[in-house]
PDB file of N, CA and C in Angstrom:
ATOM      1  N   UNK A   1      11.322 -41.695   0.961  1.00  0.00           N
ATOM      2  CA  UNK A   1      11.166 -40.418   0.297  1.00  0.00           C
ATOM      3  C   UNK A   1      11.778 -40.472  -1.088  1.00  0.00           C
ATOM      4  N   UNK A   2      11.418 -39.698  -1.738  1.00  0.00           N
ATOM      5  CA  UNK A   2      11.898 -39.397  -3.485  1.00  0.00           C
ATOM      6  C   UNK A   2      13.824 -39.914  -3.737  1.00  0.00           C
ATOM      7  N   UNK A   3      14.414 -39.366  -2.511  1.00  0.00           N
ATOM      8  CA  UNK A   3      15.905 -39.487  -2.749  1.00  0.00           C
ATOM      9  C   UNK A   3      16.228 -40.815  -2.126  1.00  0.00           C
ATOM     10  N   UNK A   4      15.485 -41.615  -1.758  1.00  0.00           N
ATOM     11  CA  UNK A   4      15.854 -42.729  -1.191  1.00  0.00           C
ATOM     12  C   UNK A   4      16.747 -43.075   0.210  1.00  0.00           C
ATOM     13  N   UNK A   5      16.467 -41.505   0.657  1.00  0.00           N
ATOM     14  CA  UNK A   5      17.635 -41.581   1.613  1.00  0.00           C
ATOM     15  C   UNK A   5      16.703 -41.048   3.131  1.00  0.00           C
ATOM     16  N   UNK A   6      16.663 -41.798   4.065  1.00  0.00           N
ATOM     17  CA  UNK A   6      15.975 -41.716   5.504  1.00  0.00           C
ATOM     18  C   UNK A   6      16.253 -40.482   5.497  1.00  0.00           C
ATOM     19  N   UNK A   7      15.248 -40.066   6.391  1.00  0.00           N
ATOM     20  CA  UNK A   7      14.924 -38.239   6.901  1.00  0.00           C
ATOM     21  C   UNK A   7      15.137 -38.142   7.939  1.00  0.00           C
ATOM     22  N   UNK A   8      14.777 -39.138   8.863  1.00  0.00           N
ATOM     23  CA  UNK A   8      14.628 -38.901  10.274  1.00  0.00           C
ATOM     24  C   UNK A   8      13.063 -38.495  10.553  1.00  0.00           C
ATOM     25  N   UNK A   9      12.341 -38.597   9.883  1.00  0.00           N
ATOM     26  CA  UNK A   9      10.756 -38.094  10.401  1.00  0.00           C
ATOM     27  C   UNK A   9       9.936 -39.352  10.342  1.00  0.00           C
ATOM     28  N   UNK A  10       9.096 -39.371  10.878  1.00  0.00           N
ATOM     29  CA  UNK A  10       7.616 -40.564  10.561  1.00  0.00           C
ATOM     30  C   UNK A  10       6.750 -40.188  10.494  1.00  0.00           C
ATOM     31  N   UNK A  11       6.580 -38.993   9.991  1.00  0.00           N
ATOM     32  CA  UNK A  11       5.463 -38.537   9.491  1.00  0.00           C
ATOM     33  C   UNK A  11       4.270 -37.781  10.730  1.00  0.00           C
ATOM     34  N   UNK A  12       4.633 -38.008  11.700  1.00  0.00           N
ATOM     35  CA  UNK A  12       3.700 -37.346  12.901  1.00  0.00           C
ATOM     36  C   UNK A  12       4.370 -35.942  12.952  1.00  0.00           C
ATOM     37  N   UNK A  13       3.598 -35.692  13.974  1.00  0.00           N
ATOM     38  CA  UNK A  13       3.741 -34.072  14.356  1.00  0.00           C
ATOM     39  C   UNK A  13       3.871 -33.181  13.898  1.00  0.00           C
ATOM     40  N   UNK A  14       3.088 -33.256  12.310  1.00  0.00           N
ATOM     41  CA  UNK A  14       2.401 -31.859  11.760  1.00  0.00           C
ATOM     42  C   UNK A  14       2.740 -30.801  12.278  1.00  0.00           C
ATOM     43  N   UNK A  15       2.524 -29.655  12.277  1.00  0.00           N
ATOM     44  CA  UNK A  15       2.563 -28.556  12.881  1.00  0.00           C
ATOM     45  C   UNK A  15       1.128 -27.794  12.464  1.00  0.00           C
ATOM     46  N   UNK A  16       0.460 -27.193  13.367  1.00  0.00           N
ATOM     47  CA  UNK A  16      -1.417 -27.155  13.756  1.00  0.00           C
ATOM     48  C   UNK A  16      -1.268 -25.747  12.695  1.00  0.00           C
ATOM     49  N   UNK A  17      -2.218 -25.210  11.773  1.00  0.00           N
ATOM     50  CA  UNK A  17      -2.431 -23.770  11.329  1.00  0.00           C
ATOM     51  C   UNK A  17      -1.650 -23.885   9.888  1.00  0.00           C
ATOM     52  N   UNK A  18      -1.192 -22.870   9.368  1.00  0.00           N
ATOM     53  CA  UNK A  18      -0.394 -23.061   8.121  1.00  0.00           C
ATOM     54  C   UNK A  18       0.458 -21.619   7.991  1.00  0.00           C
ATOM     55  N   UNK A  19       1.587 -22.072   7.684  1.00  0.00           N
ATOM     56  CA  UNK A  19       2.771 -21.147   7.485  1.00  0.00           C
ATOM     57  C   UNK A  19       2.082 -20.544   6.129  1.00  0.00           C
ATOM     58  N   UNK A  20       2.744 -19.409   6.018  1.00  0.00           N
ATOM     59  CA  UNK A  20       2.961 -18.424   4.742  1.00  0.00           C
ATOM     60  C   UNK A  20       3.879 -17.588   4.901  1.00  0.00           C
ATOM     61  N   UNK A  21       3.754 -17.240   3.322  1.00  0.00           N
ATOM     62  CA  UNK A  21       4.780 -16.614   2.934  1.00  0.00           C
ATOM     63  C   UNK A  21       4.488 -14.854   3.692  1.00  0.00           C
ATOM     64  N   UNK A  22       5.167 -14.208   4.417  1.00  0.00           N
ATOM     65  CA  UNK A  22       5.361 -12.482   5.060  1.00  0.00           C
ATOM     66  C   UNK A  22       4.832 -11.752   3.412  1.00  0.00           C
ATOM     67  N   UNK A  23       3.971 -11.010   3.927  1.00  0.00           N
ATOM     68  CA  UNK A  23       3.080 -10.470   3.009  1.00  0.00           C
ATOM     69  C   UNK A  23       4.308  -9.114   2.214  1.00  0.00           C
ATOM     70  N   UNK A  24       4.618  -9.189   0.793  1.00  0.00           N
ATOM     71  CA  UNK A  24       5.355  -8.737   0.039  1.00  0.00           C
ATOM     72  C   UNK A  24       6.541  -9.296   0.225  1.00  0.00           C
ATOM     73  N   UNK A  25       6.873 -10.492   0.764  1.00  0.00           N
ATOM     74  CA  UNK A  25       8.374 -11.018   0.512  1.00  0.00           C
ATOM     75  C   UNK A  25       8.325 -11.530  -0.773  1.00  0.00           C
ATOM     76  N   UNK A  26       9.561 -11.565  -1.665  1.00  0.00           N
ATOM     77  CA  UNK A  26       9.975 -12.559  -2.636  1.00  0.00           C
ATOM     78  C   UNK A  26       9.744 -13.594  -2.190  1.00  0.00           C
ATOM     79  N   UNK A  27       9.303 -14.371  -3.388  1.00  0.00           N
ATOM     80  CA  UNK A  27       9.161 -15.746  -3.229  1.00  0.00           C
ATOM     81  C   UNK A  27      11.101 -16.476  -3.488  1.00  0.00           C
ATOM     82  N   UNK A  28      11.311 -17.728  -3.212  1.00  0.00           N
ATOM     83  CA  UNK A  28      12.836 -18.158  -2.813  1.00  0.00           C
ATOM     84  C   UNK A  28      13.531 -17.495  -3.815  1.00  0.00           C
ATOM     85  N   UNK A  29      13.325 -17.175  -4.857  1.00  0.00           N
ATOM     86  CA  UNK A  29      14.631 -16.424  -5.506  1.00  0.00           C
ATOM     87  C   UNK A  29      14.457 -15.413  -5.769  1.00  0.00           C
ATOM     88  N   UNK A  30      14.362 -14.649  -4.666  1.00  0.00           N
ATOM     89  CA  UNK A  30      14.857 -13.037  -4.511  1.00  0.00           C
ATOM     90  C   UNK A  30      13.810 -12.345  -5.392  1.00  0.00           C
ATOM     91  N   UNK A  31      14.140 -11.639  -6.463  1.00  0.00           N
ATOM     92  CA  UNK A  31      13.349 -11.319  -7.435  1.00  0.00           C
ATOM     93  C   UNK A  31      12.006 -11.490  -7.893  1.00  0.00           C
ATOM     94  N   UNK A  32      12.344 -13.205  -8.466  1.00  0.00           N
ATOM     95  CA  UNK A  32      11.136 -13.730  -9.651  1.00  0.00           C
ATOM     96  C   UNK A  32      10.106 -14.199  -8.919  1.00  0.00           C
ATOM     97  N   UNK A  33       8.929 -13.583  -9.547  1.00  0.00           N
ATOM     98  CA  UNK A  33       7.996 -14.230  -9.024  1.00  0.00           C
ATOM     99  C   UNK A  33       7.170 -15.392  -9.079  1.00  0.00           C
ATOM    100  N   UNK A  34       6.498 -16.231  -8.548  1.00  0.00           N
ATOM    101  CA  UNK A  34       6.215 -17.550  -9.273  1.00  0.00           C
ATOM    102  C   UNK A  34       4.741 -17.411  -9.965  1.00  0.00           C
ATOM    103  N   UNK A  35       4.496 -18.684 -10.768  1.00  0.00           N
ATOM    104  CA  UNK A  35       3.811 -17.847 -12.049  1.00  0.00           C
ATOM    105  C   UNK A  35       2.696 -18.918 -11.113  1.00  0.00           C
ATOM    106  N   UNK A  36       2.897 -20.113 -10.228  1.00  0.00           N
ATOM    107  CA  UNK A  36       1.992 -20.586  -9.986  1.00  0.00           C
ATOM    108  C   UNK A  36       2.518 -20.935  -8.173  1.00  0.00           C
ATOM    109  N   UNK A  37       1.598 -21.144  -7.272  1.00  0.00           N
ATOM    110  CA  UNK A  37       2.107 -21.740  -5.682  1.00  0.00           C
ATOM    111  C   UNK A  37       1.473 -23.057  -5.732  1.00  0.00           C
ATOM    112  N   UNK A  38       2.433 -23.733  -5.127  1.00  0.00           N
ATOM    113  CA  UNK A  38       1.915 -25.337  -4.580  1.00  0.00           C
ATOM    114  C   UNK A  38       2.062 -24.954  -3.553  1.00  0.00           C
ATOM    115  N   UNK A  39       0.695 -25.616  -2.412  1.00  0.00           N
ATOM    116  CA  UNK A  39       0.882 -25.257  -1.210  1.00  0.00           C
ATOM    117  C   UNK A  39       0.862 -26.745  -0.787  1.00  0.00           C
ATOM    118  N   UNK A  40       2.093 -27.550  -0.288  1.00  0.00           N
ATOM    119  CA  UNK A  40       2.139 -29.029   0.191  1.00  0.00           C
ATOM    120  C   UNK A  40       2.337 -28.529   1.486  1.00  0.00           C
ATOM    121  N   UNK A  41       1.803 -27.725   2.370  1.00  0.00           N
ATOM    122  CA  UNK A  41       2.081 -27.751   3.416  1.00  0.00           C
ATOM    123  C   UNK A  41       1.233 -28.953   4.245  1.00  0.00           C
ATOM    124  N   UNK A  42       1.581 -29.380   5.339  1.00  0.00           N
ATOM    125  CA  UNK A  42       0.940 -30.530   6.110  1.00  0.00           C
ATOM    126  C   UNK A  42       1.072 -31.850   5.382  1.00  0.00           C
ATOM    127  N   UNK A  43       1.752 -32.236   4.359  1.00  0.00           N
ATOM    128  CA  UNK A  43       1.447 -33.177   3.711  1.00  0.00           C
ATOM    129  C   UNK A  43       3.146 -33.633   3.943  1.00  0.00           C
ATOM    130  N   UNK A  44       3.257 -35.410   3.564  1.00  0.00           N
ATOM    131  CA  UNK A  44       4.700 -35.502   3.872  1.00  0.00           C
ATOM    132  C   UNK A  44       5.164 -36.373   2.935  1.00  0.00           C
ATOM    133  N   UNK A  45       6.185 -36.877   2.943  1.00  0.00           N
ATOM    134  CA  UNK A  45       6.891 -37.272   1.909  1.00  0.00           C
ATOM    135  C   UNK A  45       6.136 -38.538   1.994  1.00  0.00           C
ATOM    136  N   UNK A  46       6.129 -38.838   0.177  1.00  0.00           N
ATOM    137  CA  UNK A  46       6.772 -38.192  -1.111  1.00  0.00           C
ATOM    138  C   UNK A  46       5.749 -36.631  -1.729  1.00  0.00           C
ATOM    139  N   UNK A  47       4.938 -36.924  -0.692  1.00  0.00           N
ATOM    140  CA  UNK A  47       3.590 -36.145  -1.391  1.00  0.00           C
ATOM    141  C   UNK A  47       3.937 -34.536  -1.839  1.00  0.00           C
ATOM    142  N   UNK A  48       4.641 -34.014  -1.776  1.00  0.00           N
ATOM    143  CA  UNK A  48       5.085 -32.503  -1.750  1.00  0.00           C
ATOM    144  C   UNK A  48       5.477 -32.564  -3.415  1.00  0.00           C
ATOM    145  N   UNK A  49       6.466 -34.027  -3.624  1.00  0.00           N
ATOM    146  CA  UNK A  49       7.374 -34.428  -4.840  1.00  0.00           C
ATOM    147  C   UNK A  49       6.250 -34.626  -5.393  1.00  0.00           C
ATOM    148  N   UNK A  50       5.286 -35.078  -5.434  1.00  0.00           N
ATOM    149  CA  UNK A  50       4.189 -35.572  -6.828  1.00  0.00           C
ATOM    150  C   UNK A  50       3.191 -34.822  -6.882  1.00  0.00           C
ATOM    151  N   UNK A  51       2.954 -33.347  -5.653  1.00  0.00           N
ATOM    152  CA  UNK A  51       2.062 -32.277  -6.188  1.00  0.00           C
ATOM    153  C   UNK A  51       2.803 -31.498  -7.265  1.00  0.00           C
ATOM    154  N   UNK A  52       4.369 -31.727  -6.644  1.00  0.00           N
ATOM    155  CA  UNK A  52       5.165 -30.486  -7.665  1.00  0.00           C
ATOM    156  C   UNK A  52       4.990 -31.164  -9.063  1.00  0.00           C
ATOM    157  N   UNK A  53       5.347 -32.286  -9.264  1.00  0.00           N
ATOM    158  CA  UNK A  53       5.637 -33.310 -10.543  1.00  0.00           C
ATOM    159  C   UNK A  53       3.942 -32.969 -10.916  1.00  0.00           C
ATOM    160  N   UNK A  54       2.891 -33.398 -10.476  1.00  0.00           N
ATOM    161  CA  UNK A  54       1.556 -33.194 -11.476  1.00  0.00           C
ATOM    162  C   UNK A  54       1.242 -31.452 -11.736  1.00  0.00           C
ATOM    163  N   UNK A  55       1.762 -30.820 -11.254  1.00  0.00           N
ATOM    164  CA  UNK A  55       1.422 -29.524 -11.400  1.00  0.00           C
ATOM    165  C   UNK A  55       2.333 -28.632 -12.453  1.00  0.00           C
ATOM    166  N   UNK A  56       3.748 -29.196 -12.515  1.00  0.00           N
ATOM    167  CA  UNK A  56       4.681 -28.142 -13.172  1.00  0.00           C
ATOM    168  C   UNK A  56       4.273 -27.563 -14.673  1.00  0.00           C
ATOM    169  N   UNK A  57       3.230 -28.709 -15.227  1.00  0.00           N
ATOM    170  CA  UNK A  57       3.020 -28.484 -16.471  1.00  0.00           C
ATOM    171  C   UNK A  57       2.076 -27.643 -16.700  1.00  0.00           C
ATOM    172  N   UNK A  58       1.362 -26.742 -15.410  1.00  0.00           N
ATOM    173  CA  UNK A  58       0.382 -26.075 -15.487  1.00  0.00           C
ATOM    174  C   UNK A  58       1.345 -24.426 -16.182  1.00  0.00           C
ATOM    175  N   UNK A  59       2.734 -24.451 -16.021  1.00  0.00           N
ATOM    176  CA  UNK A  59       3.094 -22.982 -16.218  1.00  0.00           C
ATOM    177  C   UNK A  59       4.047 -23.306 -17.466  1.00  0.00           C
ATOM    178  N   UNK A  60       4.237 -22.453 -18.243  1.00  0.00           N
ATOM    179  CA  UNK A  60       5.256 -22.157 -19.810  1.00  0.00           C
ATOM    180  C   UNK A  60       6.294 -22.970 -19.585  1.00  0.00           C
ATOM    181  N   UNK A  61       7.075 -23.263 -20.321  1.00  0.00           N
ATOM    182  CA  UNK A  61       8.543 -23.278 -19.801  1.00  0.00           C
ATOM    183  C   UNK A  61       9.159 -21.971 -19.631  1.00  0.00           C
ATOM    184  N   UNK A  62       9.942 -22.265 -19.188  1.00  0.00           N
ATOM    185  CA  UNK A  62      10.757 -21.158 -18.682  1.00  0.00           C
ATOM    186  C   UNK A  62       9.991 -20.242 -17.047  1.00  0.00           C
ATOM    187  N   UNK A  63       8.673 -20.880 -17.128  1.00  0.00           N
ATOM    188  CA  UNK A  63       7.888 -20.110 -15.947  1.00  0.00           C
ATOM    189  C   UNK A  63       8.243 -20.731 -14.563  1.00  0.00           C
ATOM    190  N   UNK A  64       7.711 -20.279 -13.448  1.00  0.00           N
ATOM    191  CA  UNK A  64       8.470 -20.721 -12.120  1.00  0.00           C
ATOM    192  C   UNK A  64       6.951 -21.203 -11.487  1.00  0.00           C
ATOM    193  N   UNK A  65       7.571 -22.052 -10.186  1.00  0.00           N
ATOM    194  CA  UNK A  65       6.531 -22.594  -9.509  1.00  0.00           C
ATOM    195  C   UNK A  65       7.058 -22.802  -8.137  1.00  0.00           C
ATOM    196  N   UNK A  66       6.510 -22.400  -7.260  1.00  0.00           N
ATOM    197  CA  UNK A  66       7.054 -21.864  -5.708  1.00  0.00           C
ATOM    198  C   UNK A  66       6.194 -23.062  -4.840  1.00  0.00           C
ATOM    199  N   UNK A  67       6.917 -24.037  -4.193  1.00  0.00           N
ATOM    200  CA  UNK A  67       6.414 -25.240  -3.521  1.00  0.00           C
ATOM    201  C   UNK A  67       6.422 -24.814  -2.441  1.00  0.00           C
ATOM    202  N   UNK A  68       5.309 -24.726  -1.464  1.00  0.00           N
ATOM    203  CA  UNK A  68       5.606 -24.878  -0.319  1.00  0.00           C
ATOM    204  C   UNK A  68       5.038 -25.669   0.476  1.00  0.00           C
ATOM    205  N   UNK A  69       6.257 -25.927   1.490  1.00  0.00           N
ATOM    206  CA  UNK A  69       6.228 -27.299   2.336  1.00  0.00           C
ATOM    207  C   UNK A  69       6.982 -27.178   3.664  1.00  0.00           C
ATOM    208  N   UNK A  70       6.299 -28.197   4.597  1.00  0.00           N
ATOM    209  CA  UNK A  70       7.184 -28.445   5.930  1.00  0.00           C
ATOM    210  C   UNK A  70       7.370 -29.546   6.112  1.00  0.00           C
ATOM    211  N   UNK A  71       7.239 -30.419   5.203  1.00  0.00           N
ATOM    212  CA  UNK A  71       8.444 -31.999   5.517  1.00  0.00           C
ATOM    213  C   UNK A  71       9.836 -31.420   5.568  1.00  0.00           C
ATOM    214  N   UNK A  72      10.882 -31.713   6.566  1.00  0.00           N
ATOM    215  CA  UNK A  72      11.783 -31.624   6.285  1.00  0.00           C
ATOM    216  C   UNK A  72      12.726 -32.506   5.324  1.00  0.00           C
ATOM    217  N   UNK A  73      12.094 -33.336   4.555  1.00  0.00           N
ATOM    218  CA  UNK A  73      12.749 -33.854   3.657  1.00  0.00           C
ATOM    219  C   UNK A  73      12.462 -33.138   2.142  1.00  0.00           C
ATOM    220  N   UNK A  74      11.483 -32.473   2.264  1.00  0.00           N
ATOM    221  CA  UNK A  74      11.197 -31.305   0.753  1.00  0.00           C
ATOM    222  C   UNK A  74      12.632 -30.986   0.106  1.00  0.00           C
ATOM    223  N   UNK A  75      12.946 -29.883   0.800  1.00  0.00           N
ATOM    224  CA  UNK A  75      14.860 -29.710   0.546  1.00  0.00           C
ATOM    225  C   UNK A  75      15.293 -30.436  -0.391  1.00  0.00           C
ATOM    226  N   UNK A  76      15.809 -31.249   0.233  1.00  0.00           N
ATOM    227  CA  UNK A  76      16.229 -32.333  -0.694  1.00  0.00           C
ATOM    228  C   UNK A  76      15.853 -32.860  -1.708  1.00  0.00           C
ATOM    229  N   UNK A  77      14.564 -33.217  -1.825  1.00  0.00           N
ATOM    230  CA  UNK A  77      13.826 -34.194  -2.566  1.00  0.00           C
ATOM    231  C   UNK A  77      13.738 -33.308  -3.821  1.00  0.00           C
ATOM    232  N   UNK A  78      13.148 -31.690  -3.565  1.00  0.00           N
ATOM    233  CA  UNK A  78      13.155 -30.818  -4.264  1.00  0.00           C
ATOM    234  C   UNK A  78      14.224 -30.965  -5.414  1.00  0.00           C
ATOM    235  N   UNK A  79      15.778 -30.550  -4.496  1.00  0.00           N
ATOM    236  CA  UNK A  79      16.836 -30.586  -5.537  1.00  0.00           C
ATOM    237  C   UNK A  79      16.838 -31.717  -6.173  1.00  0.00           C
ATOM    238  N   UNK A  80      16.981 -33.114  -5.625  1.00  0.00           N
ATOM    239  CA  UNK A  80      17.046 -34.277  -6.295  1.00  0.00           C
ATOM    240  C   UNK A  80      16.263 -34.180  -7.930  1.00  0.00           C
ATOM    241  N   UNK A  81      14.634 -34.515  -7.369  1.00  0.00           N
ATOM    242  CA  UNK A  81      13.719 -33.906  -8.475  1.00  0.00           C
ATOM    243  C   UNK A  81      14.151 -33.429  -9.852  1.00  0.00           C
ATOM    244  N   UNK A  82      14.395 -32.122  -9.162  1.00  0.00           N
ATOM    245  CA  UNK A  82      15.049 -31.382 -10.532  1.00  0.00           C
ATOM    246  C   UNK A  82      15.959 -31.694 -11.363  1.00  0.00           C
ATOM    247  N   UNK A  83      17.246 -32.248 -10.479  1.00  0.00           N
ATOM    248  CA  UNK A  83      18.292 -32.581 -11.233  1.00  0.00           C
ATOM    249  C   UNK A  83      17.951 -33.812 -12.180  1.00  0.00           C
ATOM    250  N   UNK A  84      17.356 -35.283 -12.038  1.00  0.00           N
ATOM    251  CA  UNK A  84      16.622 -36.433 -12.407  1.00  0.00           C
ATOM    252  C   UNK A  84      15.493 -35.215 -13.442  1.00  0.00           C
ATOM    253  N   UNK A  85      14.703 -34.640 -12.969  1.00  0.00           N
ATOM    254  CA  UNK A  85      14.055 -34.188 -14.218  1.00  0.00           C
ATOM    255  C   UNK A  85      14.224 -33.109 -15.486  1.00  0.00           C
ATOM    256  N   UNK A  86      15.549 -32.594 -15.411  1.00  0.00           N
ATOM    257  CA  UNK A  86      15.953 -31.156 -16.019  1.00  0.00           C
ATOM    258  C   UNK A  86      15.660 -29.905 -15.641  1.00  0.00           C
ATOM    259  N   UNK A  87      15.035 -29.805 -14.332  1.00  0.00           N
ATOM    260  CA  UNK A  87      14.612 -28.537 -13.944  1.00  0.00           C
ATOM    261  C   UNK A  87      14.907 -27.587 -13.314  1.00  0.00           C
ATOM    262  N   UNK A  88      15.162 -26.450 -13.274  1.00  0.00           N
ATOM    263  CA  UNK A  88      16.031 -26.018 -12.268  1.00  0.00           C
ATOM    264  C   UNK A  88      15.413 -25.361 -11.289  1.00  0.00           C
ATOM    265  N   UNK A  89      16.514 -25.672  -9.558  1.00  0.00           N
ATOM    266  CA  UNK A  89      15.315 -25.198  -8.462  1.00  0.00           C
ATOM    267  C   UNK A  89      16.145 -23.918  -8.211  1.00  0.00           C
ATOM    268  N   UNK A  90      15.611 -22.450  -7.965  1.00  0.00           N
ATOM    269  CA  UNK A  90      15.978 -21.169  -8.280  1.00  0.00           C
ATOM    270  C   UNK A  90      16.684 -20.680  -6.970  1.00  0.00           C
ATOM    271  N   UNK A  91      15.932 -21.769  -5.646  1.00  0.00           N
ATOM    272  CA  UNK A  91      16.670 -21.274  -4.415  1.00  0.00           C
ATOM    273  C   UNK A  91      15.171 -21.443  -3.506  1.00  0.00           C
ATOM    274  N   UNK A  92      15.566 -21.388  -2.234  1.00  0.00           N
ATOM    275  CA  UNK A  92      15.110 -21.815  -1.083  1.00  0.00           C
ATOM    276  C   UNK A  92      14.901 -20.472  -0.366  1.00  0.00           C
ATOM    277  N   UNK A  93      13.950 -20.814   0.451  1.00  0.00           N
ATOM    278  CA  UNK A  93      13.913 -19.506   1.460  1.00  0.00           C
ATOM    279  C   UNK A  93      12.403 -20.263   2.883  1.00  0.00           C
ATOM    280  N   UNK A  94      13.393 -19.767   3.997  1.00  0.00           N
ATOM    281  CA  UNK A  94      12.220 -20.372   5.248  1.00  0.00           C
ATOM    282  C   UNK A  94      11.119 -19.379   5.007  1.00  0.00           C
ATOM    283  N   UNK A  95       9.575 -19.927   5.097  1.00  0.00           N
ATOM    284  CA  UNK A  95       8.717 -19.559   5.502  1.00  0.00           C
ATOM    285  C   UNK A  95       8.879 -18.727   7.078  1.00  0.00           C
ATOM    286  N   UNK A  96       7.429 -17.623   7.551  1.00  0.00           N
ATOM    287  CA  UNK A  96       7.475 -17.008   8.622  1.00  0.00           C
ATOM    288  C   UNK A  96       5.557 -17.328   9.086  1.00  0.00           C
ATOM    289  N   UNK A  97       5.820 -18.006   9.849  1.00  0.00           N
ATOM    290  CA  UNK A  97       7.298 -17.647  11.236  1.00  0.00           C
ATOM    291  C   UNK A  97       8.074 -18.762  11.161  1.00  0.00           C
ATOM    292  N   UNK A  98       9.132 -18.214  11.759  1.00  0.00           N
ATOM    293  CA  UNK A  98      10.566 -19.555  11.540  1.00  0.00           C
ATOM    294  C   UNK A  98       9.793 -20.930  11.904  1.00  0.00           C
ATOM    295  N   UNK A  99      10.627 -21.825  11.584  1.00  0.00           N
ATOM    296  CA  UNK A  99       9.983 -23.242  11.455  1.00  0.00           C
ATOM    297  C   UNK A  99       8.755 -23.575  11.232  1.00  0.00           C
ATOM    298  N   UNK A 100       8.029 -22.951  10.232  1.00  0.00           N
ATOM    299  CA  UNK A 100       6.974 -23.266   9.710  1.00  0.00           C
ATOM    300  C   UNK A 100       7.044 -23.994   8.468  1.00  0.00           C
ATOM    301  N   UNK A 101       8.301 -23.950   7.710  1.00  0.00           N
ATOM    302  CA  UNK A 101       8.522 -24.752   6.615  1.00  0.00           C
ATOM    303  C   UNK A 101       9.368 -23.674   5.693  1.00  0.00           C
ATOM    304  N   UNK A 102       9.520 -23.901   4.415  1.00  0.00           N
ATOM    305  CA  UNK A 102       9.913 -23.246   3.568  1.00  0.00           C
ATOM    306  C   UNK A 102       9.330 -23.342   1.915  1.00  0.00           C
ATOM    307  N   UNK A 103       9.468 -22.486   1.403  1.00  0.00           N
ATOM    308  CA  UNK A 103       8.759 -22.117  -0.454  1.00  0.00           C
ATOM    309  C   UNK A 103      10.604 -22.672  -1.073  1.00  0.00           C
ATOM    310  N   UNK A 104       9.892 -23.685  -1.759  1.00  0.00           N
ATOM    311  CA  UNK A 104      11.280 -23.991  -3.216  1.00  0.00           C
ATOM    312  C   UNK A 104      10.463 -23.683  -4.720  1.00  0.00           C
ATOM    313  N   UNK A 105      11.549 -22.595  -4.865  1.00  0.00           N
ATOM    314  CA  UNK A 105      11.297 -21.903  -6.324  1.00  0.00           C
ATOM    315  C   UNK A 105      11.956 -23.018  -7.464  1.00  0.00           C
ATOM    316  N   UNK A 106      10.721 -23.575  -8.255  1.00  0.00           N
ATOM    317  CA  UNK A 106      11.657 -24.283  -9.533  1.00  0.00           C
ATOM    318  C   UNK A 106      11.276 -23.616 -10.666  1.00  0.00           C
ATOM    319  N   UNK A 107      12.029 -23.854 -11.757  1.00  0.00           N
ATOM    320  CA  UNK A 107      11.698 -23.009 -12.896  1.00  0.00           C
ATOM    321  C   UNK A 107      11.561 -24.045 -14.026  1.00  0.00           C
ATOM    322  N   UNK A 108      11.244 -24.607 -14.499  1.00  0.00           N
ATOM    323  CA  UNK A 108      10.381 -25.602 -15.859  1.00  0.00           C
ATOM    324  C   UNK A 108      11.696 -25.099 -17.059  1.00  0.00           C
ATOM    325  N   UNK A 109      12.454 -26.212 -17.692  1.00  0.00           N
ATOM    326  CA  UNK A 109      13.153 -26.119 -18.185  1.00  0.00           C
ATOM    327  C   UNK A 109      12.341 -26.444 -19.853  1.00  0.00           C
ATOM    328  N   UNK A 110      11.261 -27.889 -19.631  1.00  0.00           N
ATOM    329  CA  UNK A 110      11.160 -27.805 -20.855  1.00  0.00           C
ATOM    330  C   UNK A 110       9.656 -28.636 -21.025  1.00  0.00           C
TER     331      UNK A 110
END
């Protein structure tokens, strides 16, 4: 994966259908809304890291972009990402229904 560091997954056991986001929740940071969604759901590492990486340049700087994913290595890879690329990730929040994955809010620094 992106951080170089084992997950514990091998990539099986998907989960069947697709999580989303509860209709009028904030996207992960409370407030802001994202100006664009990556939906990496079903897909597994690194692949979540290089939809976010080819896509970020689709929004301003300063604009946000809400990943969502159920690798449990996203998390991580997410923060890693950012920090290695200048970007900042705004905050996390689980998708519903529980364990369906979670949306990482990053915001495009430059």
């Amino acid at each position: 994966c992106f951080t170089g560091e084992r997950h514990g997954h091998d990539g099986a056991g998907a989960r069947p259908g697709r999580a989303r986001a509860e209709a009028g929740a904030a996207p992960a940071g409370g407030d802001a809304r994202a100006d664009l969604v990556v939906d990496s759901l079903g897909r597994r590492c690194p692949l979540p890291i290089i939809d976010l990486a080819r896509r970020i340049g689709e929004v301003p700087v300063g604009g946000l972009v809400e990943l969502l994913a159920d690798d449990p290595a996203a998390g991580p890879d997410v923060a890693a990402w950012c920090r290695m690329r200048g970007h900042e990730l705004v905050g996390s929040r689980d998708l519903t229904p529980p364990g369906s994955g979670q949306a990482h809010l990053v915001r495009r620094t430059h």
